[in-house]
Structure formats: C-alpha cells, structure tokens
C-alpha atoms as a PDB file:
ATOM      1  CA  UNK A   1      14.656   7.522 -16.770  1.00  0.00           C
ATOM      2  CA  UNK A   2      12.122   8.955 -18.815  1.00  0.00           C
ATOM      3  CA  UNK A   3      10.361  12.154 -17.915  1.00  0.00           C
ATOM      4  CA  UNK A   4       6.557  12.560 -18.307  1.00  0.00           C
ATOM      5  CA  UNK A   5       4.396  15.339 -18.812  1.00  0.00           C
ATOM      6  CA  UNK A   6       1.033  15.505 -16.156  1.00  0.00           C
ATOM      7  CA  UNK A   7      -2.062  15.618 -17.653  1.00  0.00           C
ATOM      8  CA  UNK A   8      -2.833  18.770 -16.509  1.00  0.00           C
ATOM      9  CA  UNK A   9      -0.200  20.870 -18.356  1.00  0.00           C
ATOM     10  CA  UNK A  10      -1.101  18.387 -21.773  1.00  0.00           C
ATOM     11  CA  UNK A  11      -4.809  19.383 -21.268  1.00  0.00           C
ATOM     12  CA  UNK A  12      -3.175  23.436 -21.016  1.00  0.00           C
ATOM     13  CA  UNK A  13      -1.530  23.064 -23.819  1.00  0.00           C
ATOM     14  CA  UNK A  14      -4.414  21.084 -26.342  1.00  0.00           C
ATOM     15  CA  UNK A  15      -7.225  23.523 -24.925  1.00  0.00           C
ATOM     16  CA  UNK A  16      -6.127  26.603 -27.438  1.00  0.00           C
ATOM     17  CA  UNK A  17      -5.830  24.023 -30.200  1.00  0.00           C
ATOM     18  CA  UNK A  18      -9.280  22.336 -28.991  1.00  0.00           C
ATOM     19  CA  UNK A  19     -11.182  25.339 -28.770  1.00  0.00           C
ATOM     20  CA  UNK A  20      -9.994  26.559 -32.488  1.00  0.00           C
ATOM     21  CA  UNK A  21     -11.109  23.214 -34.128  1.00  0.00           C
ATOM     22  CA  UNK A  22     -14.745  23.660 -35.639  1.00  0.00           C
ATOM     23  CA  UNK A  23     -17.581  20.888 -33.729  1.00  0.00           C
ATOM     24  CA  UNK A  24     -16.986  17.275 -34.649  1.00  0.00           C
ATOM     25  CA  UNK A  25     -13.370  16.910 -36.304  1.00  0.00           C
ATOM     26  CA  UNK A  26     -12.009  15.158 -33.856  1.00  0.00           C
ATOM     27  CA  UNK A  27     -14.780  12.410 -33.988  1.00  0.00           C
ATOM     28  CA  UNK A  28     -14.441  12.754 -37.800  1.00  0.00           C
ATOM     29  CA  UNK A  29     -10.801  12.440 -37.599  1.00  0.00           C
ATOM     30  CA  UNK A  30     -10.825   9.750 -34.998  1.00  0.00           C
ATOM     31  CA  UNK A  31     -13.774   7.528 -37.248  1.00  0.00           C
ATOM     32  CA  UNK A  32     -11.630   7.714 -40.148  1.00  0.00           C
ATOM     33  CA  UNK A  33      -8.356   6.491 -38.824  1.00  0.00           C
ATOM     34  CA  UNK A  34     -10.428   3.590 -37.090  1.00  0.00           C
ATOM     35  CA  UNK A  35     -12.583   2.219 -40.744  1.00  0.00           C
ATOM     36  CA  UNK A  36      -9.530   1.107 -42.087  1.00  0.00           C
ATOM     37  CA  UNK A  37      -8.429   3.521 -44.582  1.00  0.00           C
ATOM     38  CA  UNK A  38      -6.145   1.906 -46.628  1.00  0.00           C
ATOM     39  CA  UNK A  39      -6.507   2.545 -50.268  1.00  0.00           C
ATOM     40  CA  UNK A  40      -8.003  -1.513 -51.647  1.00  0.00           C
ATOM     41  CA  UNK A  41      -5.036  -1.879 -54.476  1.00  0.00           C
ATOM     42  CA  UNK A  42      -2.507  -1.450 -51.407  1.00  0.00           C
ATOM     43  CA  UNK A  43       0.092  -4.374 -50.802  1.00  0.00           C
ATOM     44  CA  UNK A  44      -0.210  -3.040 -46.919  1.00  0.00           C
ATOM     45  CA  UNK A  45      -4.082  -2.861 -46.952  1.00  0.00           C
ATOM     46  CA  UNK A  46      -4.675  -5.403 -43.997  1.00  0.00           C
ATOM     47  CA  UNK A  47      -6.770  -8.899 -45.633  1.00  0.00           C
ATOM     48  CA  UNK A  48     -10.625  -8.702 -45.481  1.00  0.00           C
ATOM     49  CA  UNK A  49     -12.321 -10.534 -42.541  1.00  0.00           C
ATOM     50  CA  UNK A  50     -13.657 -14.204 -43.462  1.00  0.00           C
ATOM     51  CA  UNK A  51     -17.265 -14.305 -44.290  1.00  0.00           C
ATOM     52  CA  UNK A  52     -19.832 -14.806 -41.682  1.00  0.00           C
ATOM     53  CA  UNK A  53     -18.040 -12.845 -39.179  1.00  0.00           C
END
C-alpha cells in the first residue's frame, strides 16, 4: 500500500519555498514547459501540427 501525503502538510511545506520565489516564476516556469521546448534539430522534438489546424 502506498502512503500519501495530505495536502495540507504539502501546502506547509511549498509555502517557505513559495513565498521566497520572486512574482510570476511559476507562471513563467509553468508557460515554458507547456510551448514545447524542444530544441527544432532534436530527433525527440515532437512533429509539427498539420496545416490548417
């Protein structure tokens, strides 16, 4: 059985690191993980979308 930690003691333990970060990385952080940022010359780069869409 796995054990799980509540969401109360994970929201304890991110506020210290939360309240250090300056306004806006997280967003930035989050944005950039989800605009696919592969480099373009990468064999793992996922294939472009077909036109139109």
């Amino acid at each position: 059985m796995r054990s799980y930690y509540p969401c109360e003691q994970i929201r304890a333990a991110e506020a210290p690191l939360l309240a250090a970060l300056p306004e806006g990385t997280l967003m930035r952080r989050a944005s950039y993980g989800s605009h696919g940022w592969w480099p373009r010359n990468s064999t793992h780069a996922p294939a472009p979308l077909p036109a139109g869409r």
